[in-house]
PDB file of N, CA and C in Angstrom:
ATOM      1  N   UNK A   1       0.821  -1.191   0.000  1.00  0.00           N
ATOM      2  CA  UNK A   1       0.000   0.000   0.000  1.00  0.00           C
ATOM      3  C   UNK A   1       0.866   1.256   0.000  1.00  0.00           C
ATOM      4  N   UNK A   2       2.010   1.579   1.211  1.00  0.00           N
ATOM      5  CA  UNK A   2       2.931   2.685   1.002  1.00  0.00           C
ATOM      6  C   UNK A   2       3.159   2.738  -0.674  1.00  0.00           C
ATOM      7  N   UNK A   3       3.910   2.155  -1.192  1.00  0.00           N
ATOM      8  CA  UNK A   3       4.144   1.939  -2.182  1.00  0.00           C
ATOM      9  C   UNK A   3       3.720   2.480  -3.112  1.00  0.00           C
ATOM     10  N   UNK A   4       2.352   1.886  -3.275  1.00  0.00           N
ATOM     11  CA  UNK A   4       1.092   2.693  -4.411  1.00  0.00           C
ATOM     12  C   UNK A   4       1.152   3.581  -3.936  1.00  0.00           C
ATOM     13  N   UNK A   5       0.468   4.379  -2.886  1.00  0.00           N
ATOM     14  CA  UNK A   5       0.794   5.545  -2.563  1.00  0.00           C
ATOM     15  C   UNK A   5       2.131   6.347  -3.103  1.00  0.00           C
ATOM     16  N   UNK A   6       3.319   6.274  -3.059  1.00  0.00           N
ATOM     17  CA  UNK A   6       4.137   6.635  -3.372  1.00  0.00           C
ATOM     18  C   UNK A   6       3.975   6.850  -5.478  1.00  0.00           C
ATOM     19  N   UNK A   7       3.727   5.988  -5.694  1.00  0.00           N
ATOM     20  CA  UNK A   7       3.780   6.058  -7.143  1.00  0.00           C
ATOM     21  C   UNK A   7       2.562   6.889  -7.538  1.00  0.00           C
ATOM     22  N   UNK A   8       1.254   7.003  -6.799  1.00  0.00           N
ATOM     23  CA  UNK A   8       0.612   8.001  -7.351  1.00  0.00           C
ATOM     24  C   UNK A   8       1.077   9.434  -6.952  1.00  0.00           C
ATOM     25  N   UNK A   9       2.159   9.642  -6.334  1.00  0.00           N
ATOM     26  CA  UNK A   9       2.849  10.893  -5.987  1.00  0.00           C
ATOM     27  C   UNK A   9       3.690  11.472  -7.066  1.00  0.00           C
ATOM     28  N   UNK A  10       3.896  10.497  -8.079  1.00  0.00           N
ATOM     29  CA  UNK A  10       4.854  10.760  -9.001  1.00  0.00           C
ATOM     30  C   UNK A  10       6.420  10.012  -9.902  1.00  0.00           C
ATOM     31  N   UNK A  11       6.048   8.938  -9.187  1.00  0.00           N
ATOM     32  CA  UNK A  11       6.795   7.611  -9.163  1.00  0.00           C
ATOM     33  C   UNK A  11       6.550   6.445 -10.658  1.00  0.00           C
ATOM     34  N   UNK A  12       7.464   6.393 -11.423  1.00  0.00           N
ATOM     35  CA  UNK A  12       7.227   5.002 -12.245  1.00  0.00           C
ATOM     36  C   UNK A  12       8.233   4.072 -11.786  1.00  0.00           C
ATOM     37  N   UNK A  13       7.664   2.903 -11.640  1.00  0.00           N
ATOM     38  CA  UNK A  13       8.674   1.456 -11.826  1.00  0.00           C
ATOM     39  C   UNK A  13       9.097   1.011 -12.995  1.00  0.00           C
ATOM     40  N   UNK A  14      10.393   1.223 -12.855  1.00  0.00           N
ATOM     41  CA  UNK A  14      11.545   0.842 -13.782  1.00  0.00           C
ATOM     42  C   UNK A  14      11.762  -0.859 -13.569  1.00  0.00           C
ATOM     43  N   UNK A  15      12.178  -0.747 -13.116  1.00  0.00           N
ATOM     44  CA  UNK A  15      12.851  -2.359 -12.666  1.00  0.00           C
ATOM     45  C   UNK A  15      12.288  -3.055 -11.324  1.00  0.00           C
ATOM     46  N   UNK A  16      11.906  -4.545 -10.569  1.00  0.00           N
ATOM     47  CA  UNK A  16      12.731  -4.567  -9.522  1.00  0.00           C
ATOM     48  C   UNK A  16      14.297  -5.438  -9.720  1.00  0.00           C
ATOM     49  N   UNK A  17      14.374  -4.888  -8.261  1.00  0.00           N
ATOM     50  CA  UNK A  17      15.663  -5.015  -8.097  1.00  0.00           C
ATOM     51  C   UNK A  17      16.112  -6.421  -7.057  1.00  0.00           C
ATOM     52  N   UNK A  18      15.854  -6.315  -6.094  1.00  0.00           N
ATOM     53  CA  UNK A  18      15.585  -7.376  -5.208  1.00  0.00           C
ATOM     54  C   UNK A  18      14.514  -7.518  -4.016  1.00  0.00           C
ATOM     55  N   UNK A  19      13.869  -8.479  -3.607  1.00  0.00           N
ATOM     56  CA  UNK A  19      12.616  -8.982  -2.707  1.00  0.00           C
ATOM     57  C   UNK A  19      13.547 -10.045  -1.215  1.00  0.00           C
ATOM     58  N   UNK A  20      13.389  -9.185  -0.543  1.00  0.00           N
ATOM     59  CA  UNK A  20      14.378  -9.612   0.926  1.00  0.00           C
ATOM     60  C   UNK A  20      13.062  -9.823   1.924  1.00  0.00           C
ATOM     61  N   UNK A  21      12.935 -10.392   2.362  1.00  0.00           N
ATOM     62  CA  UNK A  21      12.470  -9.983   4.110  1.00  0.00           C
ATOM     63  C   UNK A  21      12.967 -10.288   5.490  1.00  0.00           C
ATOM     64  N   UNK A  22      12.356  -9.678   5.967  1.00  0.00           N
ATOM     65  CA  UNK A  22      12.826  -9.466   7.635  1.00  0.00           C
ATOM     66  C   UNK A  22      11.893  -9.940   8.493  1.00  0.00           C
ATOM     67  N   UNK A  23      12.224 -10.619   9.446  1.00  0.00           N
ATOM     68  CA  UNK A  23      11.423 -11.082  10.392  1.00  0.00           C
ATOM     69  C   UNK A  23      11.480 -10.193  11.549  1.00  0.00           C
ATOM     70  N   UNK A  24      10.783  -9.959  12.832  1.00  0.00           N
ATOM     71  CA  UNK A  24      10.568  -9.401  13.782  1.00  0.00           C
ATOM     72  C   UNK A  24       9.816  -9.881  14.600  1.00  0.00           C
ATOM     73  N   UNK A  25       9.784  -9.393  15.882  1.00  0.00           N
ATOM     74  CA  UNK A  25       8.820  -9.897  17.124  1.00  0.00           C
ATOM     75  C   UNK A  25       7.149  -9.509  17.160  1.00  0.00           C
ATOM     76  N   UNK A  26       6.845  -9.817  17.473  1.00  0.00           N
ATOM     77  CA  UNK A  26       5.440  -8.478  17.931  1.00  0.00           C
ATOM     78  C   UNK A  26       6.051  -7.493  18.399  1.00  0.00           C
ATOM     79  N   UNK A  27       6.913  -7.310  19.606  1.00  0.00           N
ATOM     80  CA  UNK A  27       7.582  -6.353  19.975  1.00  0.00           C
ATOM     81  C   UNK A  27       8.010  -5.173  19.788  1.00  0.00           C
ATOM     82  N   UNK A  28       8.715  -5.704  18.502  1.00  0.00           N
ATOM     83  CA  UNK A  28       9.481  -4.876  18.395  1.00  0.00           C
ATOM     84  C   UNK A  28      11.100  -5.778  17.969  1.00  0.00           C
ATOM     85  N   UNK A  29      11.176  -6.885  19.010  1.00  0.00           N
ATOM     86  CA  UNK A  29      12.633  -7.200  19.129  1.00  0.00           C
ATOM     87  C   UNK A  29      13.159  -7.758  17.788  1.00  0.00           C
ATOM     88  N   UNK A  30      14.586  -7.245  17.608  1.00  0.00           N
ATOM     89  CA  UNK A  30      15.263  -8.139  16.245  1.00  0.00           C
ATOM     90  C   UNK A  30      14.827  -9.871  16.291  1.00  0.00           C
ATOM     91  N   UNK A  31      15.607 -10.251  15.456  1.00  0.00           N
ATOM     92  CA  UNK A  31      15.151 -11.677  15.153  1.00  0.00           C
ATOM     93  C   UNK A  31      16.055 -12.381  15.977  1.00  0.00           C
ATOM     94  N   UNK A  32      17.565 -11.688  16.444  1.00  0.00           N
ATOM     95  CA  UNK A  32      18.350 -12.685  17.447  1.00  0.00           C
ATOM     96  C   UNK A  32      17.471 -12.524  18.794  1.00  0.00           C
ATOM     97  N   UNK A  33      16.888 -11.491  19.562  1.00  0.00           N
ATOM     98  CA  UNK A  33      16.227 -11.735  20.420  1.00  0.00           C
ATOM     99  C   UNK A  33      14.584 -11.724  20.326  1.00  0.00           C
ATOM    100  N   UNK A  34      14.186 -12.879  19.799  1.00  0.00           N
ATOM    101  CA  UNK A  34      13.010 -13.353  19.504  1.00  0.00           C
ATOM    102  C   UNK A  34      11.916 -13.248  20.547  1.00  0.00           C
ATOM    103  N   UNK A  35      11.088 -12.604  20.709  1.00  0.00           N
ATOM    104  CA  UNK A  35       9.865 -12.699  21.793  1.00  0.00           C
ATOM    105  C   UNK A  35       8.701 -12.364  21.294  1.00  0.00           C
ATOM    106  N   UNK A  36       8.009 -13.557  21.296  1.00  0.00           N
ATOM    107  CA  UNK A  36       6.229 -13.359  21.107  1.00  0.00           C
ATOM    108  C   UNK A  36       6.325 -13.416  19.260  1.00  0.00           C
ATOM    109  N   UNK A  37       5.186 -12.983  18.788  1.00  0.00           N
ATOM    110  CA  UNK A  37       4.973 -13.519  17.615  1.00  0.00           C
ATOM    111  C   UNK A  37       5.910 -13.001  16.235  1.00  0.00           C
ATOM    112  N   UNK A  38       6.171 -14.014  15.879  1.00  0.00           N
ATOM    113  CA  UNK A  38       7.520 -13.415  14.466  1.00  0.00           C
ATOM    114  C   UNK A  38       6.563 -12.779  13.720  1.00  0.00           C
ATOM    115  N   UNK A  39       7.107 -11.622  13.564  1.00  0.00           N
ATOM    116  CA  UNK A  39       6.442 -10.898  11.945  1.00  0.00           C
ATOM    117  C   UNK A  39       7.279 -10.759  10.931  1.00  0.00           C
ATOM    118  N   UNK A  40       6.590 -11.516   9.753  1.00  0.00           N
ATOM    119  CA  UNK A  40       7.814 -11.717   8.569  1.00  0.00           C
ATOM    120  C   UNK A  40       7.457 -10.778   7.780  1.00  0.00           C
ATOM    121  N   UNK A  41       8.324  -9.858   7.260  1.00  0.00           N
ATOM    122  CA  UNK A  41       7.769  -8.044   6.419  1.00  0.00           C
ATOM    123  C   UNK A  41       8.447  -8.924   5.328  1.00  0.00           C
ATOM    124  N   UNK A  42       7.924  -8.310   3.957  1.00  0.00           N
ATOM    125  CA  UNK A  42       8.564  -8.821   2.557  1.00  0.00           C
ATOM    126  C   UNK A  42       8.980  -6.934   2.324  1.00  0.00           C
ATOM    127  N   UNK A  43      10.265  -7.035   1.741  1.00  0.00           N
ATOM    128  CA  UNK A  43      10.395  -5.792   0.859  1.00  0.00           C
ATOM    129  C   UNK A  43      11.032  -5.408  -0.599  1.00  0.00           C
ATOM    130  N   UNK A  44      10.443  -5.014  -0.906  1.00  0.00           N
ATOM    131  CA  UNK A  44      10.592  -4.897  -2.831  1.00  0.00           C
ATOM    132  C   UNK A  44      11.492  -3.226  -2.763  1.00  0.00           C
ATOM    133  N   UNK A  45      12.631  -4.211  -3.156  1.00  0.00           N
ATOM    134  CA  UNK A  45      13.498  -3.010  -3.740  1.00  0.00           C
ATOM    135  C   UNK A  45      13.188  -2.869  -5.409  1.00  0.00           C
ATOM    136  N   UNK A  46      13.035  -1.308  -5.331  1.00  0.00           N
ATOM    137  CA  UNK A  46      12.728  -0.932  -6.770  1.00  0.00           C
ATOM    138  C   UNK A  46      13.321  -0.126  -6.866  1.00  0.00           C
ATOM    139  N   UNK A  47      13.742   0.039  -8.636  1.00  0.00           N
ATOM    140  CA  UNK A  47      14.463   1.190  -9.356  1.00  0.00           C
ATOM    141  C   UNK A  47      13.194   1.970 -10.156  1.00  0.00           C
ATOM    142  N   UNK A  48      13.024   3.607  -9.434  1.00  0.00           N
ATOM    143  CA  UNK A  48      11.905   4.207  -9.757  1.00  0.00           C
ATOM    144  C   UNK A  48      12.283   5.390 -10.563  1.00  0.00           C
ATOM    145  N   UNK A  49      11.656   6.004 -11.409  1.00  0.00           N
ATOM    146  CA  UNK A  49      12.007   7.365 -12.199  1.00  0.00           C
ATOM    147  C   UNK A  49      10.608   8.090 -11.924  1.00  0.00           C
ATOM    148  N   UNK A  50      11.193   9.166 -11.308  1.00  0.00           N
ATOM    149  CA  UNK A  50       9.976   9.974 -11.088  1.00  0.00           C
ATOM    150  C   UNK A  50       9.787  10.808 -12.145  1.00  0.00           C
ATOM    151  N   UNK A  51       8.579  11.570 -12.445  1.00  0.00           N
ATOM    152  CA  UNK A  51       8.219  12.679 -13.315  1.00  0.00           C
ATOM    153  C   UNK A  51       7.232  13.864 -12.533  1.00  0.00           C
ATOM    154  N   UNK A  52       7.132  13.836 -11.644  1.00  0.00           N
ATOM    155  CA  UNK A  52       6.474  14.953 -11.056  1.00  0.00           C
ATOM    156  C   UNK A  52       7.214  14.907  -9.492  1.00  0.00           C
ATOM    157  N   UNK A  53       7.335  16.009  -8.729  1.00  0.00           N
ATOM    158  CA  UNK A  53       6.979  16.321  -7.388  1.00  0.00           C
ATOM    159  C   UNK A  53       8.746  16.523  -7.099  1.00  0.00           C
ATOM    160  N   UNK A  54       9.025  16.164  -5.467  1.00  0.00           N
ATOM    161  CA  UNK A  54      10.425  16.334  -5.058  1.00  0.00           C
ATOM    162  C   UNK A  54      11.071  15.213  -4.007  1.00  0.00           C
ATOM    163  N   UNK A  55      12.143  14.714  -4.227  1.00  0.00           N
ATOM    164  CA  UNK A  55      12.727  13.760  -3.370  1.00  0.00           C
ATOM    165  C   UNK A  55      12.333  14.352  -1.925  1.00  0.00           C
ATOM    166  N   UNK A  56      11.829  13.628  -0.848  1.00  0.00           N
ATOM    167  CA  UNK A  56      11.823  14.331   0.615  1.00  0.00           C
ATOM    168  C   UNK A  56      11.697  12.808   1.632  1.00  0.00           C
ATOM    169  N   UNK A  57      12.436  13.024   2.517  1.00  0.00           N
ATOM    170  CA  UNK A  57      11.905  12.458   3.411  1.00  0.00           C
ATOM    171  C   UNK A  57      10.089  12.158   3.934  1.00  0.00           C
ATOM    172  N   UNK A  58       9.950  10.791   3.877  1.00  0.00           N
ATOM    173  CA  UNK A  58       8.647  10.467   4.987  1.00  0.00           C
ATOM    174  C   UNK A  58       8.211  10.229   6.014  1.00  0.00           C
ATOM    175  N   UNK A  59       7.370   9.797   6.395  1.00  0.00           N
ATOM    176  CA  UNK A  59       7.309   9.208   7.839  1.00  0.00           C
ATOM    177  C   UNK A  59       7.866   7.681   8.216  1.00  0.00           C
ATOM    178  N   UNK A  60       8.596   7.290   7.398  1.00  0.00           N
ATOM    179  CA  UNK A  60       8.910   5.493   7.172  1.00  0.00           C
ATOM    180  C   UNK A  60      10.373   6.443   6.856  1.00  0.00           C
ATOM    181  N   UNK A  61      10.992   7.448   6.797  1.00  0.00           N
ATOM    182  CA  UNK A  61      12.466   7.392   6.598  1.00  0.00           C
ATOM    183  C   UNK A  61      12.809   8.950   7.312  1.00  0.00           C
ATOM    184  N   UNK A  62      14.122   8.589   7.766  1.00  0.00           N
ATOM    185  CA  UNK A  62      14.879   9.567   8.323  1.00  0.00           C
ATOM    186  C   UNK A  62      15.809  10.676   7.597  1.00  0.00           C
ATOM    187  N   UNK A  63      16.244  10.255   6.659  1.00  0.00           N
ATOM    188  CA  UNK A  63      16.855  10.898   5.529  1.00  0.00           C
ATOM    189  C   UNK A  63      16.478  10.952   4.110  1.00  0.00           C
ATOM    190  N   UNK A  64      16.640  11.724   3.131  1.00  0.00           N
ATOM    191  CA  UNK A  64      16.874  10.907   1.839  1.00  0.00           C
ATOM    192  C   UNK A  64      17.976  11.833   1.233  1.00  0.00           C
ATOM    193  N   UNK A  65      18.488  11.115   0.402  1.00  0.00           N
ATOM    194  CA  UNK A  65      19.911  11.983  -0.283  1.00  0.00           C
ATOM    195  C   UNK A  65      20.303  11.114  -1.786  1.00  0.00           C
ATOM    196  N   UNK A  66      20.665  12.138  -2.476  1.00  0.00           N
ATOM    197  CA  UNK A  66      21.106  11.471  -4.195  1.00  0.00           C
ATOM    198  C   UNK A  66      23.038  11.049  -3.339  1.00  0.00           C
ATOM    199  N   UNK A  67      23.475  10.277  -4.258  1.00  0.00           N
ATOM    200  CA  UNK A  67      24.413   9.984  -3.904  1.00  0.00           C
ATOM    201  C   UNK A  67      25.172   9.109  -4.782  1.00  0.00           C
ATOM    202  N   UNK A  68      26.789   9.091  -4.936  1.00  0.00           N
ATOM    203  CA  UNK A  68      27.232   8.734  -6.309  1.00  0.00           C
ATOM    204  C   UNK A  68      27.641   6.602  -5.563  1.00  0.00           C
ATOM    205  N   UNK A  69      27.720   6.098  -6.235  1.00  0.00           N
ATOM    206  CA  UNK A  69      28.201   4.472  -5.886  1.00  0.00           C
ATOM    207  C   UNK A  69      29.347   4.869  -5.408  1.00  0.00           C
ATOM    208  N   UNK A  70      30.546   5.039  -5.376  1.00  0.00           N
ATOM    209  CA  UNK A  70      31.574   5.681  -4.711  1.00  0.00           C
ATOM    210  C   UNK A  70      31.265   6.138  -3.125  1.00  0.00           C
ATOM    211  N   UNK A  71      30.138   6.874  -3.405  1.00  0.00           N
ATOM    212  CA  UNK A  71      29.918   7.526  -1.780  1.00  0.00           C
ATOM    213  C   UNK A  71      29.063   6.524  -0.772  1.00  0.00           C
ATOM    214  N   UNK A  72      28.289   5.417  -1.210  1.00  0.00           N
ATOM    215  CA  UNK A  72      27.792   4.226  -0.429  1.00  0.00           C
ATOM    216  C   UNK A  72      28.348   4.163   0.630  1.00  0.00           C
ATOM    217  N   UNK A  73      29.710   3.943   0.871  1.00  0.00           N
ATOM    218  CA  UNK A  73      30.493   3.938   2.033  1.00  0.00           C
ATOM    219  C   UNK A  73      30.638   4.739   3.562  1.00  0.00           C
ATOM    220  N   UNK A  74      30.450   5.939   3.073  1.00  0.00           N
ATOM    221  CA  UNK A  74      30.583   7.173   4.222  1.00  0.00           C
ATOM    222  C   UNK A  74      28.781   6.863   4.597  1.00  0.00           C
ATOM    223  N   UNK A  75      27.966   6.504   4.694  1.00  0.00           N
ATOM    224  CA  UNK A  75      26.831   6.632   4.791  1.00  0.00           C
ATOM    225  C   UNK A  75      26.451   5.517   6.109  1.00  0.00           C
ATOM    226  N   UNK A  76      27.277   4.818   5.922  1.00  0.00           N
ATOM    227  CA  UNK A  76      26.556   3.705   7.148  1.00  0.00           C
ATOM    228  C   UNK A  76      25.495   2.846   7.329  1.00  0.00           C
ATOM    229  N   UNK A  77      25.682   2.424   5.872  1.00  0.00           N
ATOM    230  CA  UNK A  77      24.252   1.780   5.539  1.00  0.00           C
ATOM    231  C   UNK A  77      24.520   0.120   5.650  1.00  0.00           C
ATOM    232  N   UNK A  78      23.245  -0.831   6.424  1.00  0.00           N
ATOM    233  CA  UNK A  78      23.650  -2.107   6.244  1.00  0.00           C
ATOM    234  C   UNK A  78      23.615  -2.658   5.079  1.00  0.00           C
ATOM    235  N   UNK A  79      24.196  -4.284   4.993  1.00  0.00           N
ATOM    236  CA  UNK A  79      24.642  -5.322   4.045  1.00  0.00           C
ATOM    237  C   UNK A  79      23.580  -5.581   3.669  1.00  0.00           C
ATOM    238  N   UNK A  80      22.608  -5.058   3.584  1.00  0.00           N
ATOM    239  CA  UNK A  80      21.275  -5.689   2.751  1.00  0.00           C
ATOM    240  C   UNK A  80      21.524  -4.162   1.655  1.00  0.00           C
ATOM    241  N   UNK A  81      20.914  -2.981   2.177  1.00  0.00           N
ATOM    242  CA  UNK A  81      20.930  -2.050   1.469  1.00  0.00           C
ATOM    243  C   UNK A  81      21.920  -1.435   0.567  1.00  0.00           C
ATOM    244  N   UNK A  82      23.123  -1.668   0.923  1.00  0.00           N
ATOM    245  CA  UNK A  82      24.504  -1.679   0.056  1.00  0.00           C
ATOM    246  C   UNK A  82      24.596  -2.340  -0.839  1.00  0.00           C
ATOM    247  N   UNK A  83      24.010  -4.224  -0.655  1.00  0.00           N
ATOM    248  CA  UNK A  83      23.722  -4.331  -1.834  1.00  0.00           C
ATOM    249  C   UNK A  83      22.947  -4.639  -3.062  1.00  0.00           C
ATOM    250  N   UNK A  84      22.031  -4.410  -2.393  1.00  0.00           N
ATOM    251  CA  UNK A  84      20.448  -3.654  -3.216  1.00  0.00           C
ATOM    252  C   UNK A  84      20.476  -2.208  -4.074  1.00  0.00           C
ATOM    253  N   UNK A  85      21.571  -1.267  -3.304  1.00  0.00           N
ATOM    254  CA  UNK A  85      21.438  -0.124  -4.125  1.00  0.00           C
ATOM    255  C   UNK A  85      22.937  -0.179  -5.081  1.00  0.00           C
ATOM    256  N   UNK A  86      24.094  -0.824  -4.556  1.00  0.00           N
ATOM    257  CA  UNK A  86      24.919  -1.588  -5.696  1.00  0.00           C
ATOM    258  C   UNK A  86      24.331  -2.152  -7.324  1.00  0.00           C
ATOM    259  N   UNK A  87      23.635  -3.165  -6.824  1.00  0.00           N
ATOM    260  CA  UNK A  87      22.761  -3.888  -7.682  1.00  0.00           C
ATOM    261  C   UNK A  87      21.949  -3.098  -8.593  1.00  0.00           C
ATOM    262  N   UNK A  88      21.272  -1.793  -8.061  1.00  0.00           N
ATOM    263  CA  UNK A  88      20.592  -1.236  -8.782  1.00  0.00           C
ATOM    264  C   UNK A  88      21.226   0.092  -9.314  1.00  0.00           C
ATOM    265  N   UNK A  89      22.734   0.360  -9.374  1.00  0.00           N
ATOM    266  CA  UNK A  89      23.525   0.986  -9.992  1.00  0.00           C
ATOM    267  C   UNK A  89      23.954   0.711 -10.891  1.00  0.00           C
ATOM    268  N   UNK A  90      24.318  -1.002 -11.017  1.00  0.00           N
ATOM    269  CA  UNK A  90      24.692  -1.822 -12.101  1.00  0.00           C
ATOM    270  C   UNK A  90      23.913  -2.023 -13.012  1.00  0.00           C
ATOM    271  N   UNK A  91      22.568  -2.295 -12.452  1.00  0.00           N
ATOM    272  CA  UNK A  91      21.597  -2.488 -13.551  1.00  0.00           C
ATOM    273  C   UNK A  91      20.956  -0.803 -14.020  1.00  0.00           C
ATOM    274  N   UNK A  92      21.492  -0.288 -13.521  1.00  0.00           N
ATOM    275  CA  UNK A  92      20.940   1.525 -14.517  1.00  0.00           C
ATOM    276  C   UNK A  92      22.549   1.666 -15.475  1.00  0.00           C
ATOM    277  N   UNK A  93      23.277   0.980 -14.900  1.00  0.00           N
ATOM    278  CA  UNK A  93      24.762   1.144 -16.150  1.00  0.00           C
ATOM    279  C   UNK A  93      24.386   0.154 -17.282  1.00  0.00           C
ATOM    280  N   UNK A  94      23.707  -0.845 -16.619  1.00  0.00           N
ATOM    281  CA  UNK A  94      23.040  -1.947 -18.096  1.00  0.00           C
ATOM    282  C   UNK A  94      22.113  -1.468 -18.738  1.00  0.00           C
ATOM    283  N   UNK A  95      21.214  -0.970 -18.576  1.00  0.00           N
ATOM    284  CA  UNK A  95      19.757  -0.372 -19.330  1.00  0.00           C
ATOM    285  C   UNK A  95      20.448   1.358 -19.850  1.00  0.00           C
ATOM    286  N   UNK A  96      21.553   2.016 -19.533  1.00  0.00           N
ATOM    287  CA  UNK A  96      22.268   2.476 -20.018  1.00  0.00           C
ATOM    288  C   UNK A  96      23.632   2.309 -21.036  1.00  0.00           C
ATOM    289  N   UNK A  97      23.252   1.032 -21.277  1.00  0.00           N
ATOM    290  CA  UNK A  97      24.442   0.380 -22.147  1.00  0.00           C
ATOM    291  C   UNK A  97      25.737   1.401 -22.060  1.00  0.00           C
ATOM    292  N   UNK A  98      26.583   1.529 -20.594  1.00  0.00           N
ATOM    293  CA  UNK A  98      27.620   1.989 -19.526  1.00  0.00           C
ATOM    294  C   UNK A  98      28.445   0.878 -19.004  1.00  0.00           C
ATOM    295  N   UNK A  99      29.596   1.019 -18.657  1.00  0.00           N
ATOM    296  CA  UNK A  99      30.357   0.284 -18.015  1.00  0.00           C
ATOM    297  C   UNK A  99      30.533   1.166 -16.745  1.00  0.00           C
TER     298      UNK A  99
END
């Protein structure tokens, strides 16, 4: 649902990219400290091209920022998202016939 939402804001889907999920507690707690009922989230990484509106932060994110593959590093981002947005650098250098 976020999602759709998001794309009627101004959003097309290009690609996906990769489908990960995460498990969680009822809680709250990560998955090493497990308590009460697992909630398994699915998430769809997508490569989107917008045509209307402005990159901004939402209520589901703390930041947002353009940023070159080079700069991935200084950012502090985990091993899922590094390489999900790797992945989807490579594949905009492929559909850009780029090395």
């Amino acid at each position: 649902m976020n999602c759709l939402k998001r794309l009627a804001w101004g959003f097309r889907v290009l690609e996906l990219i990769e489908v990960f999920d995460r498990i969680y507690a009822a809680d709250g707690a990560s998955r090493s400290g497990l308590s009460g009922i697992p909630l398994s989230l699915r998430h769809c990484g997508l490569s989107l091209r917008t045509h209307r509106g402005e990159l901004r932060a939402g209520s589901d994110v703390t930041d947002v920022m353009f940023a070159r593959e080079d700069e991935l590093g200084s950012y502090h981002l985990t091993e899922t998202a590094t390489r999900i947005l790797k992945k989807a650098f490579a594949m905009d250098r492929a559909r850009r016939g780029t090395s």
